[in-house]
Protein backbone atom coordinates (compact mmCIF):
# COMPACT_ATOMS: atom_id res chain seq x y z
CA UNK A 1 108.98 109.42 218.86
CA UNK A 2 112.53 110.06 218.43
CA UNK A 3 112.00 111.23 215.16
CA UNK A 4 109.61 113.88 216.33
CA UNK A 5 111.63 115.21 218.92
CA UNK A 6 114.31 115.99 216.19
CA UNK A 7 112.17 117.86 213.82
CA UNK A 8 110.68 119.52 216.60
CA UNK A 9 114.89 120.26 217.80
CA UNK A 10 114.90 121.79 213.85
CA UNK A 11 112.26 123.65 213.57
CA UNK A 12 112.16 125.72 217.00
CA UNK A 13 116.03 125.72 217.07
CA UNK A 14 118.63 124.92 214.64
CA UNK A 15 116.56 126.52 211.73
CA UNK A 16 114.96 129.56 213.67
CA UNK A 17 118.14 130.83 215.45
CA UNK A 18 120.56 129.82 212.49
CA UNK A 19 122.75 130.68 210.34
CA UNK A 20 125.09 129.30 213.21
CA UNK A 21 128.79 130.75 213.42
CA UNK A 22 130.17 127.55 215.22
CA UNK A 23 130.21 124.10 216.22
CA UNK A 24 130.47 125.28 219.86
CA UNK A 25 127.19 127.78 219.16
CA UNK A 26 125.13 124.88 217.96
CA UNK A 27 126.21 122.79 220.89
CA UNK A 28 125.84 125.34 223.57
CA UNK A 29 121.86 126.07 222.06
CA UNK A 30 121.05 122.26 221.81
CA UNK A 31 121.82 122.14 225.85
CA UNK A 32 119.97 124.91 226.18
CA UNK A 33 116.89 123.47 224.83
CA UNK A 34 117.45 120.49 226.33
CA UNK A 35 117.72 121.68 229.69
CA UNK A 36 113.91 123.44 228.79
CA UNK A 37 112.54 120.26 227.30
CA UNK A 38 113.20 118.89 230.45
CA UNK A 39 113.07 121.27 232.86
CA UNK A 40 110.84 124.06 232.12
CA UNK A 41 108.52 123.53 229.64
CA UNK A 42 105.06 122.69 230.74
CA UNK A 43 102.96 119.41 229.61
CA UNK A 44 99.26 119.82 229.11
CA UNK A 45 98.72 116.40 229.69
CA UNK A 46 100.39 116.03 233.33
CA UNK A 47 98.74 119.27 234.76
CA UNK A 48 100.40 121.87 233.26
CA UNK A 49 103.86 121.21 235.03
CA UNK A 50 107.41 120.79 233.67
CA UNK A 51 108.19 116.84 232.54
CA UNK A 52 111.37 116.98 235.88
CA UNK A 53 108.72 118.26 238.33
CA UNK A 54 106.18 115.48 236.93
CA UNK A 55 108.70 112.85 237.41
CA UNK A 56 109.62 113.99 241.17
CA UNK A 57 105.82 113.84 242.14
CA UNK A 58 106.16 110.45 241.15
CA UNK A 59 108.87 109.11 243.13
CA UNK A 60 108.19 110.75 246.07
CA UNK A 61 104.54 109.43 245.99
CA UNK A 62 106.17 106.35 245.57
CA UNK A 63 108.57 106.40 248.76
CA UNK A 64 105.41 107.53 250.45
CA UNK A 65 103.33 104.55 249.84
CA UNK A 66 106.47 102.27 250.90
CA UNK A 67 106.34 104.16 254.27
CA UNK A 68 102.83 103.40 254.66
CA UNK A 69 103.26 99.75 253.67
């Protein structure tokens, strides 16, 4: 899986926004996407709602069923 998420890194960032000027320009653009991999792009698969969102849902449907226990 690892190995997807890096081509997928390539192709929609380090090869589409490049030819890069710096080290720091490169960095600053893989945080970037990072922070939208996480964050903000939505998943299909979990209804269409960012992966950070997805994973919130979870724990507090979690804390709820401890309350109720």
């Amino acid at each position: 899986m690892a190995e997807t998420i890096n081509g997928l890194f390539k192709a929609e960032v380090i090869h589409r926004r490049g030819p890069w000027r710096s080290f720091e320009a490169v960095e600053y653009a893989t945080l970037e996407w990072v922070d939208w991999f996480n964050n903000r792009r939505l998943l299909e698969l979990i209804g269409n709602i960012p992966p950070a969102e997805a994973e919130a849902n979870f724990y507090a449907a979690l804390e709820t069923e401890a309350m109720a226990a």
